[in-house]
Protein backbone atom coordinates (compact mmCIF):
# COMPACT_ATOMS: atom_id res chain seq x y z
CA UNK A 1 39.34 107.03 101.62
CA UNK A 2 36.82 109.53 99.68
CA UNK A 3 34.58 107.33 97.40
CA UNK A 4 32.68 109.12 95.35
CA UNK A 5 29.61 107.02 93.98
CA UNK A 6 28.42 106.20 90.24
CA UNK A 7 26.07 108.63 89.84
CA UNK A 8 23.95 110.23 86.47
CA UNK A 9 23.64 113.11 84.10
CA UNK A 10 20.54 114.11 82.64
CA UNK A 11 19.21 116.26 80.45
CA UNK A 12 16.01 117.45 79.19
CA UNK A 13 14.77 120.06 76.76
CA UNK A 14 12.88 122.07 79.28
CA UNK A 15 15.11 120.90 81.80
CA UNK A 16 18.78 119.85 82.93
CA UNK A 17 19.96 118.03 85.99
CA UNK A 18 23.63 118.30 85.17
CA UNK A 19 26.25 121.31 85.32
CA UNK A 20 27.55 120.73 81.89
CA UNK A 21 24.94 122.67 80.44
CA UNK A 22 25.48 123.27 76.65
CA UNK A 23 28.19 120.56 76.07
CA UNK A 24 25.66 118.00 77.03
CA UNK A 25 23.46 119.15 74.41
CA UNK A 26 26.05 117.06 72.29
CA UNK A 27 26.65 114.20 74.52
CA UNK A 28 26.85 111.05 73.22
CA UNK A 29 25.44 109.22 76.48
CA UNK A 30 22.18 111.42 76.19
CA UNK A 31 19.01 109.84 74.62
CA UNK A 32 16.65 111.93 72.72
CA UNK A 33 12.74 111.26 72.25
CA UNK A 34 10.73 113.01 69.80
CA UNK A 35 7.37 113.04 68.83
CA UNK A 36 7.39 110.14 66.59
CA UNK A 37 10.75 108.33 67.20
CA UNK A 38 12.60 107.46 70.59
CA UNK A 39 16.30 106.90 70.75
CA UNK A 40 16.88 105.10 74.12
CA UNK A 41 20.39 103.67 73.44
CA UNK A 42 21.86 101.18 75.40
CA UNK A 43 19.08 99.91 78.28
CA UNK A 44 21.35 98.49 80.75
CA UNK A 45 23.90 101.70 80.27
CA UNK A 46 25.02 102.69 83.99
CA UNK A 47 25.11 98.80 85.39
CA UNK A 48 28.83 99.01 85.27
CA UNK A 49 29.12 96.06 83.15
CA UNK A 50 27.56 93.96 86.09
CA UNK A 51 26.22 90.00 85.24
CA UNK A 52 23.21 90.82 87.77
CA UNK A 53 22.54 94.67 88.85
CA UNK A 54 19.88 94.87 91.84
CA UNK A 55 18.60 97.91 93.32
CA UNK A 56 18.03 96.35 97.22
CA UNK A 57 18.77 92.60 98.18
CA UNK A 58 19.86 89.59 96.72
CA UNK A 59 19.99 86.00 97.70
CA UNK A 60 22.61 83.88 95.72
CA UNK A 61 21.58 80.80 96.38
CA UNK A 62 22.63 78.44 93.61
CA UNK A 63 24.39 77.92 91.35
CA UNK A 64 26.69 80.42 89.73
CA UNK A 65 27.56 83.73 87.79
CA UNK A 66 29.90 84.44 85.19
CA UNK A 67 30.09 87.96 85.57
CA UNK A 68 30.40 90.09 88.52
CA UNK A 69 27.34 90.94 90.46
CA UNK A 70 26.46 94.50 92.23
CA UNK A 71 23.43 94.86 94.84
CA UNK A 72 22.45 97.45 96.84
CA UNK A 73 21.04 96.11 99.73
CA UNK A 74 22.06 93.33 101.79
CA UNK A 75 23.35 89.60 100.71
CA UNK A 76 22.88 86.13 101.38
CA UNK A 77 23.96 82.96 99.83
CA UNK A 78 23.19 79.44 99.54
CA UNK A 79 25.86 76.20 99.97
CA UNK A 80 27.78 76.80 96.89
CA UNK A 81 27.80 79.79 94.84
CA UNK A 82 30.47 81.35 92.42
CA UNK A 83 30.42 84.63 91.66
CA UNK A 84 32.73 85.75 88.43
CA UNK A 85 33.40 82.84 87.11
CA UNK A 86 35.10 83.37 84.06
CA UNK A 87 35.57 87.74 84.61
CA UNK A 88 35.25 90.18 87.47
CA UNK A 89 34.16 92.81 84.76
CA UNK A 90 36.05 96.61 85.02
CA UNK A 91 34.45 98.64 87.72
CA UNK A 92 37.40 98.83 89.72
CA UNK A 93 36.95 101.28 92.91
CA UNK A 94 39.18 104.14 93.62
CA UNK A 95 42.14 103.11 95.41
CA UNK A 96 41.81 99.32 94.81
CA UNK A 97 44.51 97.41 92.26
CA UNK A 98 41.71 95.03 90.72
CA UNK A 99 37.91 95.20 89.85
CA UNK A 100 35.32 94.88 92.35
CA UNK A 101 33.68 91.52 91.12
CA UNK A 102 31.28 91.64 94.09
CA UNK A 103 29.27 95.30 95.35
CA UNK A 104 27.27 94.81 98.41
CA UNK A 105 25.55 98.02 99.00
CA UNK A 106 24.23 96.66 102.20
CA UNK A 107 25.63 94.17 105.15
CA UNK A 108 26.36 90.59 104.33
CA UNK A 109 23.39 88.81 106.09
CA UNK A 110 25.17 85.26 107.53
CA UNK A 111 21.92 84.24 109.19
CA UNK A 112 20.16 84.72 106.63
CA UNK A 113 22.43 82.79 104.14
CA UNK A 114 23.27 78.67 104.64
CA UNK A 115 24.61 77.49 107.80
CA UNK A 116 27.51 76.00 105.65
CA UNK A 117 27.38 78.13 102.57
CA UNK A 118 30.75 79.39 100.97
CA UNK A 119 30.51 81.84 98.09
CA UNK A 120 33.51 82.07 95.76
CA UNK A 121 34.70 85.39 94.27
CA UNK A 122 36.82 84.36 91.55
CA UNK A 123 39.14 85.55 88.56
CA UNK A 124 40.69 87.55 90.68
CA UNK A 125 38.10 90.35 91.79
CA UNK A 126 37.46 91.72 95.02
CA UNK A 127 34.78 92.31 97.24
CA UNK A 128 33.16 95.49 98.62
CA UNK A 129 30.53 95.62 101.31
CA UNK A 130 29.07 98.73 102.13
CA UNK A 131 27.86 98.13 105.71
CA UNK A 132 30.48 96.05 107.50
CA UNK A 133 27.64 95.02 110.94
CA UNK A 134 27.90 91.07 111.38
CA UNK A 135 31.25 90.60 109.56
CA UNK A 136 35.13 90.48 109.27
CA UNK A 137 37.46 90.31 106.68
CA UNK A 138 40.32 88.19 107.53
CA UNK A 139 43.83 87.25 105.89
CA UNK A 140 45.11 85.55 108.31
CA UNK A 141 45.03 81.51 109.40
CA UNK A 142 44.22 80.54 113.38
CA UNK A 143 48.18 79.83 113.21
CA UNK A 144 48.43 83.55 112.05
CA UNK A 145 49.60 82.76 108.24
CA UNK A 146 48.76 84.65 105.63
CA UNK A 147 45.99 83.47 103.45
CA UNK A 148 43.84 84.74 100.72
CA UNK A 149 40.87 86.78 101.89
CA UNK A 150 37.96 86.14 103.49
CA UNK A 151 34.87 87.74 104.98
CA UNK A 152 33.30 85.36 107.96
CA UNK A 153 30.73 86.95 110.84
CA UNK A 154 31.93 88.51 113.44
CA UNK A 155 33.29 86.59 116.40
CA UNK A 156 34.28 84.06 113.68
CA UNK A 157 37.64 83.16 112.22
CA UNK A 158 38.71 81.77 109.11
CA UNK A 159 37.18 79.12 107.28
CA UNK A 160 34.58 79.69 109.40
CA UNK A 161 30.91 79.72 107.43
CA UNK A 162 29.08 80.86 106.18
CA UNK A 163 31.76 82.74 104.21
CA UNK A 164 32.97 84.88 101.13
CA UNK A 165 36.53 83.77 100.20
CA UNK A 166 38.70 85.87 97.34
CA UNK A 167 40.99 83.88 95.39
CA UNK A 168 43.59 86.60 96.83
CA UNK A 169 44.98 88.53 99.33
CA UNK A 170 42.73 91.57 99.30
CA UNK A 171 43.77 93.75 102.17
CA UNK A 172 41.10 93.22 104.68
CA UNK A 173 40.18 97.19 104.92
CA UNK A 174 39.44 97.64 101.44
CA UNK A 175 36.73 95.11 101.57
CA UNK A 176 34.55 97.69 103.74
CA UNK A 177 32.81 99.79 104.96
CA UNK A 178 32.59 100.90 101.60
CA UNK A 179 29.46 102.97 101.54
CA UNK A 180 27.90 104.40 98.79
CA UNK A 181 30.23 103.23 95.84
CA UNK A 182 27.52 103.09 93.26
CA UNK A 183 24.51 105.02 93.50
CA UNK A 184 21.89 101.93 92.79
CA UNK A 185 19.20 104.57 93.76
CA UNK A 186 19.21 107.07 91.00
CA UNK A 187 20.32 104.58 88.49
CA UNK A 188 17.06 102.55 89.10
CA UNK A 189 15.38 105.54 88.18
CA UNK A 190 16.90 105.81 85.25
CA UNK A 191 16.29 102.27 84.68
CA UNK A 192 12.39 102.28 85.18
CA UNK A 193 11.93 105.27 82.81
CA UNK A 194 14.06 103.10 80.27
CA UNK A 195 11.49 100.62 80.58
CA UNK A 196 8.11 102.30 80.32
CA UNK A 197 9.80 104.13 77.23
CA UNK A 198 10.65 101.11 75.45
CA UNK A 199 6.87 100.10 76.65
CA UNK A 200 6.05 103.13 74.64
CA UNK A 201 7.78 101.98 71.26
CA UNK A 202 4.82 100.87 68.29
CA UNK A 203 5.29 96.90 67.68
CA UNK A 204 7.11 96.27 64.45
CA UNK A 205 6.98 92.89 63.96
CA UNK A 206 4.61 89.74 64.14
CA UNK A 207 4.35 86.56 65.50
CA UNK A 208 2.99 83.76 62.56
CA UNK A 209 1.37 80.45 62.80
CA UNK A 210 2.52 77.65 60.47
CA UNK A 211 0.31 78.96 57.75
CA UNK A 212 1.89 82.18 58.21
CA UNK A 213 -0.94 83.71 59.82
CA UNK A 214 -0.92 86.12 62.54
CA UNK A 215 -1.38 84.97 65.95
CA UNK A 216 -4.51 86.14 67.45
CA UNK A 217 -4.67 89.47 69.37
CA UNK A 218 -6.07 88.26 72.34
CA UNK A 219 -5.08 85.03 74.48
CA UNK A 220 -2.76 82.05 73.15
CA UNK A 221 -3.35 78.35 72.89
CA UNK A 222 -1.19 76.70 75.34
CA UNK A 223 1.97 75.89 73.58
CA UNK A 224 1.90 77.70 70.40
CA UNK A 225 4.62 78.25 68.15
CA UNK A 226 5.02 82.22 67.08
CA UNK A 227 7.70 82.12 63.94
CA UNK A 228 9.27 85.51 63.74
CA UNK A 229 10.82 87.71 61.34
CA UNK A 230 12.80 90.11 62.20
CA UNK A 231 13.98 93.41 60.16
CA UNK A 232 17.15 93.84 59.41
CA UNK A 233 18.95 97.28 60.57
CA UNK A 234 16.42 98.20 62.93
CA UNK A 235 15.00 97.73 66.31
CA UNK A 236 12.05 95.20 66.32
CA UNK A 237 9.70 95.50 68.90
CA UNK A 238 6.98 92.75 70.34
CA UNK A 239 3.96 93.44 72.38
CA UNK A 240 2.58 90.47 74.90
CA UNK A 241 0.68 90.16 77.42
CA UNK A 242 1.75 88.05 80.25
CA UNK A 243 -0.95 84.94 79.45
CA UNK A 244 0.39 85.64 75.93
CA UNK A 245 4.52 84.89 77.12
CA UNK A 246 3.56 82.24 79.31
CA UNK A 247 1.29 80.28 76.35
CA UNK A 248 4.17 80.17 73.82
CA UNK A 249 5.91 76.89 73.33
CA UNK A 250 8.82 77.85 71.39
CA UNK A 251 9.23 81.81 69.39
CA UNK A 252 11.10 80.24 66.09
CA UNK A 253 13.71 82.88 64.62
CA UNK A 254 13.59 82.86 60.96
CA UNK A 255 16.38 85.11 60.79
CA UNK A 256 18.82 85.98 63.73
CA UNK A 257 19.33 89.53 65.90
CA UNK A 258 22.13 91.29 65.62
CA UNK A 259 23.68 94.44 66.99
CA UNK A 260 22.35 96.36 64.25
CA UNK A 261 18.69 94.28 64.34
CA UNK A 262 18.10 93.72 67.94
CA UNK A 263 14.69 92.65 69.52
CA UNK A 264 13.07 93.82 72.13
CA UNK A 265 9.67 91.88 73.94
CA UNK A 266 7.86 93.72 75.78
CA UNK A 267 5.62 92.02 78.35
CA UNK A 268 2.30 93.52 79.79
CA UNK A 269 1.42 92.27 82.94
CA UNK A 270 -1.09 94.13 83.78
CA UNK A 271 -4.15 91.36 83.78
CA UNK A 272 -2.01 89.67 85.99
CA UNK A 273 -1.71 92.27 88.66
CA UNK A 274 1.93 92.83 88.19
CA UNK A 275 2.44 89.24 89.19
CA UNK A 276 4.26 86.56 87.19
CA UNK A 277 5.01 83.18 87.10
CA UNK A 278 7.09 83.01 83.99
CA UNK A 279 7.32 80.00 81.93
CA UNK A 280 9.81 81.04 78.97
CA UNK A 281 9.28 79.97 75.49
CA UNK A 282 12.25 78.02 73.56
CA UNK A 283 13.84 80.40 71.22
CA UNK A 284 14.26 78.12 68.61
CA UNK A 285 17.26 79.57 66.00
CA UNK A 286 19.13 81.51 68.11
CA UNK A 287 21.77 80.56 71.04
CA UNK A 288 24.02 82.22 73.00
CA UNK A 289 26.21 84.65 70.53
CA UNK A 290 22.76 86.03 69.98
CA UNK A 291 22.03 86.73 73.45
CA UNK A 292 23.10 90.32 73.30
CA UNK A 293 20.81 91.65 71.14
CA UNK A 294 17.26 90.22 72.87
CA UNK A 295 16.07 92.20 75.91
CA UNK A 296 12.77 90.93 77.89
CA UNK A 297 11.58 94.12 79.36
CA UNK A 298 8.94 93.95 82.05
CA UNK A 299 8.06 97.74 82.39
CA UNK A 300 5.27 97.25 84.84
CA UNK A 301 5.98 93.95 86.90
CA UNK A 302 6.08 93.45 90.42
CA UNK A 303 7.09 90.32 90.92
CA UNK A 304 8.09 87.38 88.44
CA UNK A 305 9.40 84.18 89.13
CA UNK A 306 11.03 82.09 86.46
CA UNK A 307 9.43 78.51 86.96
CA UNK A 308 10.02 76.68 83.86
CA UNK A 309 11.22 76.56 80.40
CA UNK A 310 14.75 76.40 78.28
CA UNK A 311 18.02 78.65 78.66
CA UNK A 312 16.48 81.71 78.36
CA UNK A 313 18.62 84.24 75.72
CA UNK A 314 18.77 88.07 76.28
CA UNK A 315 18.91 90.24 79.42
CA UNK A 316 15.99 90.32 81.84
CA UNK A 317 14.95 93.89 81.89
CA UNK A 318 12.50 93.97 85.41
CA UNK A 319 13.69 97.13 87.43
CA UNK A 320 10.32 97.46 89.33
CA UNK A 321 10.45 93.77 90.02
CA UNK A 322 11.56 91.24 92.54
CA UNK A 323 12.64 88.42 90.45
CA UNK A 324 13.04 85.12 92.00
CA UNK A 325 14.77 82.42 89.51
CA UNK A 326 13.81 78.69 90.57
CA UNK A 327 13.92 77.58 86.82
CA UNK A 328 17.29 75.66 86.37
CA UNK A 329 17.93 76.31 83.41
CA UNK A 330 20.63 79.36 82.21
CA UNK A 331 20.14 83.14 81.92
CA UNK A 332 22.45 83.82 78.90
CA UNK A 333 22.24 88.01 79.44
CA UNK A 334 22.26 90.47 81.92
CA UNK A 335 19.72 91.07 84.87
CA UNK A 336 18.63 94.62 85.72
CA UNK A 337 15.68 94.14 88.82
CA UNK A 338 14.92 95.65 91.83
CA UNK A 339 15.41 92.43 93.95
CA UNK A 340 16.65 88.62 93.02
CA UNK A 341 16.56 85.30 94.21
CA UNK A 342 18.66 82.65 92.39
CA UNK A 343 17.36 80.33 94.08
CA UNK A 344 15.60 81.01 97.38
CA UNK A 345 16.87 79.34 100.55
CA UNK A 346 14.51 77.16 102.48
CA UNK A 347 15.26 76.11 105.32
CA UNK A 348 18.63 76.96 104.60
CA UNK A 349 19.10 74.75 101.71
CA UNK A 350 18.90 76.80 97.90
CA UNK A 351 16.21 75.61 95.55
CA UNK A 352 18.10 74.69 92.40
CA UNK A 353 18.28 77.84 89.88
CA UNK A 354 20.13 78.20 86.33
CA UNK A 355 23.22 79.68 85.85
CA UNK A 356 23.53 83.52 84.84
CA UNK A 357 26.00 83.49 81.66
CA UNK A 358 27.50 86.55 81.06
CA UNK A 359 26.62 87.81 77.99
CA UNK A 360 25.77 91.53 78.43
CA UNK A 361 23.08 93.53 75.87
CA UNK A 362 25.44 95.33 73.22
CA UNK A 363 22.73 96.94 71.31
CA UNK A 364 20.76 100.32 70.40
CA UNK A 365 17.49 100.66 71.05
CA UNK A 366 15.75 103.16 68.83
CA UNK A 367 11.98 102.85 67.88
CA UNK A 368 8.57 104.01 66.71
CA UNK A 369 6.15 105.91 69.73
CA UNK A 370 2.59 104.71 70.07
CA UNK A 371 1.77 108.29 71.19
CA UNK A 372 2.89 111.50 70.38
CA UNK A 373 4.76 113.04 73.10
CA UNK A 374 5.82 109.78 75.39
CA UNK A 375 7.18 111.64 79.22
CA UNK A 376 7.54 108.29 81.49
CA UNK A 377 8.85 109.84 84.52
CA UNK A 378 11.18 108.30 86.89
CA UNK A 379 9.38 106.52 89.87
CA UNK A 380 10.90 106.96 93.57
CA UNK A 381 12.90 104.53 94.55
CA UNK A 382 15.15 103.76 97.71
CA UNK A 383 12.14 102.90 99.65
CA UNK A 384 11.73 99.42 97.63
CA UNK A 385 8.14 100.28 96.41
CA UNK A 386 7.56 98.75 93.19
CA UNK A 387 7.38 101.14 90.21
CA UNK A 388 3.83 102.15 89.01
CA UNK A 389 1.97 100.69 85.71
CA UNK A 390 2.67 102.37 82.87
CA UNK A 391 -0.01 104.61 81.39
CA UNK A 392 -0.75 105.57 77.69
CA UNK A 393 0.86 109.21 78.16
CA UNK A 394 2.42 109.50 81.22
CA UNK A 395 3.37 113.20 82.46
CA UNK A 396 7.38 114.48 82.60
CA UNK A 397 8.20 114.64 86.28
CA UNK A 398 12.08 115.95 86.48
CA UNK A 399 14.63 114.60 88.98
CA UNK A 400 15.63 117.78 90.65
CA UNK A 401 14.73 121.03 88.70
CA UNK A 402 11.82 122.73 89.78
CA UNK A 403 11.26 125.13 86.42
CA UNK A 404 9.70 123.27 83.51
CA UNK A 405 9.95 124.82 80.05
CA UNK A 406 7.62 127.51 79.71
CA UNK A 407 5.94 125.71 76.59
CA UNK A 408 5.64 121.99 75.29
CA UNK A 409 8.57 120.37 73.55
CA UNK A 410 8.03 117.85 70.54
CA UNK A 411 11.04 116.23 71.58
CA UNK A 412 12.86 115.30 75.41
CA UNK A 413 16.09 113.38 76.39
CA UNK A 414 15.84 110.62 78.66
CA UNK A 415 18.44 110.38 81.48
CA UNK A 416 22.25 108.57 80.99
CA UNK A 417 23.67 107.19 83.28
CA UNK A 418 27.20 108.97 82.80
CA UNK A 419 30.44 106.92 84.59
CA UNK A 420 33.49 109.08 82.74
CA UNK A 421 35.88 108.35 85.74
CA UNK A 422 38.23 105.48 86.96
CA UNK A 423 35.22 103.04 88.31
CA UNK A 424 32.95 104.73 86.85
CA UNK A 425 32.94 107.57 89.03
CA UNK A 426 32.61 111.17 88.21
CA UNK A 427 35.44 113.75 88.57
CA UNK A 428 34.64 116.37 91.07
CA UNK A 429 33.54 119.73 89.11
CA UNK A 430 33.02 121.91 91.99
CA UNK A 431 29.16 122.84 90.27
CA UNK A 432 26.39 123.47 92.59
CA UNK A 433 22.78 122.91 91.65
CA UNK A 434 20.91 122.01 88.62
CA UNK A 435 20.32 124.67 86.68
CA UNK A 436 16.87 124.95 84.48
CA UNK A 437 17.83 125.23 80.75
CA UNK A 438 14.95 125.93 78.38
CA UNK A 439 14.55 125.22 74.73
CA UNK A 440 15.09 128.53 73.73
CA UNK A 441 18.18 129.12 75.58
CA UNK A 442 19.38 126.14 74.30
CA UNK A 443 18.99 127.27 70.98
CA UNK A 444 19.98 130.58 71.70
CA UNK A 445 23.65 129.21 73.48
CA UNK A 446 23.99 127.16 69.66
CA UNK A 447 23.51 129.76 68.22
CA UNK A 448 26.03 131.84 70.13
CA UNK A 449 28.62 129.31 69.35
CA UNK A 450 28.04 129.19 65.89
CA UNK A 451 28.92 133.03 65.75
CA UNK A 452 31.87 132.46 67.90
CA UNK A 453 32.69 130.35 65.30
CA UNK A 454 32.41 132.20 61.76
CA UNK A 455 34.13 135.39 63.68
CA UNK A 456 36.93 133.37 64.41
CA UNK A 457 36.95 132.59 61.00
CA UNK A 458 36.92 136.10 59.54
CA UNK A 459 40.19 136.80 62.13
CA UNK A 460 42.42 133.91 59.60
């Protein structure tokens, strides 16, 4: 069977990294930047409507997801973990009758995962493993009956564990090899730029004392409370550092986000070296049907490990980082990082982590630039380097066209990540390479088709 992966459009003024050349000018997937205002759209666009989307490995070890969860590299998984709890989301991959509620990228690692561990794929979702080394999917009993699926290591049968089990028979070839499906690659690229732009965007909003005070610019008193109020039909952005986020007690909400008002905190970790142990503050006046409109976005982290604090609400934004979760208390959002632990195994035995809820960021992220002509460009990734600090005024560096516009721009587009087929793949258009589309001839094709236009007109 021909898969043919996610993969992403892009376009720049300058440059374009996608065949559709003038009808992309109009897409409504494309996000522009301008000098003074950046129109990002939707952050986690391109995760396929994924719970947890992970660039290289993962390591389920407890306790469960509600969504379905997509990694690129390999897996392994703790005692007891269920993955799609209450959906297996929509990606559904060509060929296959229901949606994939589990995308290994890699191999299933069974030495790697609990000597007894079973992980449940539920709702009705299958599973796809890219690299099928070390496993076999089996439908059939030791007394040859048929059963619902599972995938057990090789030289195994079933029931054997560790093991993946489907709560149906998914015919055992369509479980893998599956390589490929979802280009986790050039969507992470995506993703990082995402984040350094939003890193970009001018705080909007305040954190008060009880007086009503600001908080102070520079380091928190441990366990401070930071009342917030937020704008109403606009996208408020906060600025902290990392000794900042881990000093507040409790963020108090003196009015709620909404899809229209959503809030996005943006943590600087750069005193820390890229390195954080995160202790979230209580978000004190909002709860779960608020959780998709907060995103914590972590443009420059390495590594962060959730260690303490409430449910935290809003997706975890940390593309460059490997995020390792051994907080138990709940994620209510999505999770877009390079690697994740929910709870690491030791000695083969999970350390206890929260629950990932699924409610996904529905929001619009449009903002303010703290400098004039913001051009994050997309970090390599693949290679599972972590992405680079962000700097003041980065410089553009295009995916895949070698001819930058001729003179600066005043505005850019950031890349989309563009699914339009079944799965969210893309329908084969037969184009060859990227073609370099500058601002003038941009203008210039416009303008072409607005004179197409009013001739047609004088014809009637």
């Amino acid at each position: 069977m021909s898969v043919r992966p996610f993969a992403l459009a892009a376009l720049s003024v300058g440059f374009v990294t996608t065949p559709l050349l003038v009808p992309y000018l109009l897409s409504p997937s494309a996000v522009a930047v301008g000098a003074k205002r950046a129109s990002i759209g939707n952050p986690v666009e391109g995760n396929l409507g994924f719970n947890a989307f992970v660039e290289h490995d993962t390591t389920l070890g407890s306790t469960e997801a509600e969504g379905p969860i997509a990694t690129g590299g390999n897996l392994a998984f703790g005692s007891g973990y269920n993955v799609s709890l209450h959906t297996p989301g929509t990606f559904t991959a060509p060929g296959d009758g229901h949606p994939a509620a589990l995308v290994v990228g890699g191999r299933v690692d069974f030495a790697g995962s609990s000597p007894d561990g079973v992980l449940k794929v539920l709702s009705g979702g299958y599973t796809k493993i890219g690299d099928m080394t070390g496993s076999l999917a089996v439908d059939r009993d030791v007394n040859n009956a048929q059963v619902n699926t599972q995938v057990v290591a090789a030289g195994t049968a079933h029931n054997s564990v560790p093991r993946i089990e489907m709560t149906l028979d998914q015919p055992p070839a369509s479980v893998g090899p599956a390589p490929g499906l979802i280009d986790f690659t050039t969507a992470f690229e995506v993703f990082r730029e995402r984040a350094r732009a939003m890193a970009a965007c001018a705080q909007n909003v305040t954190l008060l004392d009880d007086a009503g005070n600001p908080l102070p610019d520079g380091p928190y008193p441990p366990g401070v409370i930071g009342r917030l109020t937020l704008t109403p039909g606009r996208t408020n952005v906060l600025h902290l550092t990392g000794q900042q986020m881990n000093a507040l007690g409790e963020i108090n909400f003196r009015n709620q986000p909404t899809r229209d008002t959503p809030l996005v905190i943006v943590t600087d970790t750069t005193a820390e070296g890229g390195v954080l142990d995160w202790d979230n503050p209580n978000t004190s006046g909002i709860s779960s049907p608020q959780a998709p409109y907060v995103l914590w976005d972590f443009p420059d982290a390495t590594d962060i490990t959730m260690v303490s604090g409430d449910s935290l609400e809003g997706t975890v934004y940390a593309p460059g980082a490997h995020l390792k979760d051994v907080n138990g208390s709940n994620i209510e959002g999505d999770i877009i990082a390079r690697s994740y632990e929910a709870g690491p195994l030791v000695g083969g035995q999970s350390v206890p982590a929260g629950e990932l809820h699924y409610w996904p960021f529905d929001a619009t992220v449009a903002c303010e630039n703290t400098s004039p002509s913001p051009s994050p460009s997309p970090s390599p990734s693949g290679s599972g380097s972590p992405a680079p600090s962000p700097s003041p005024s980065p410089t553009p560096s295009p995916s895949t066209s070698t001819s930058p516009a001729p003179s600066p721009s005043s505005s850019r587009t950031l890349p989309a990540p563009s699914p339009t087929g079944p799965g969210g793949e893309l329908p084969a258009t037969g184009a060859g390479p990227a073609l370099p589309l500058t601002a003038a001839t941009a203008a210039a094709a416009l303008a072409a088709g607005a004179l197409l236009l009013r001739r047609r007109g004088r014809r009637h």
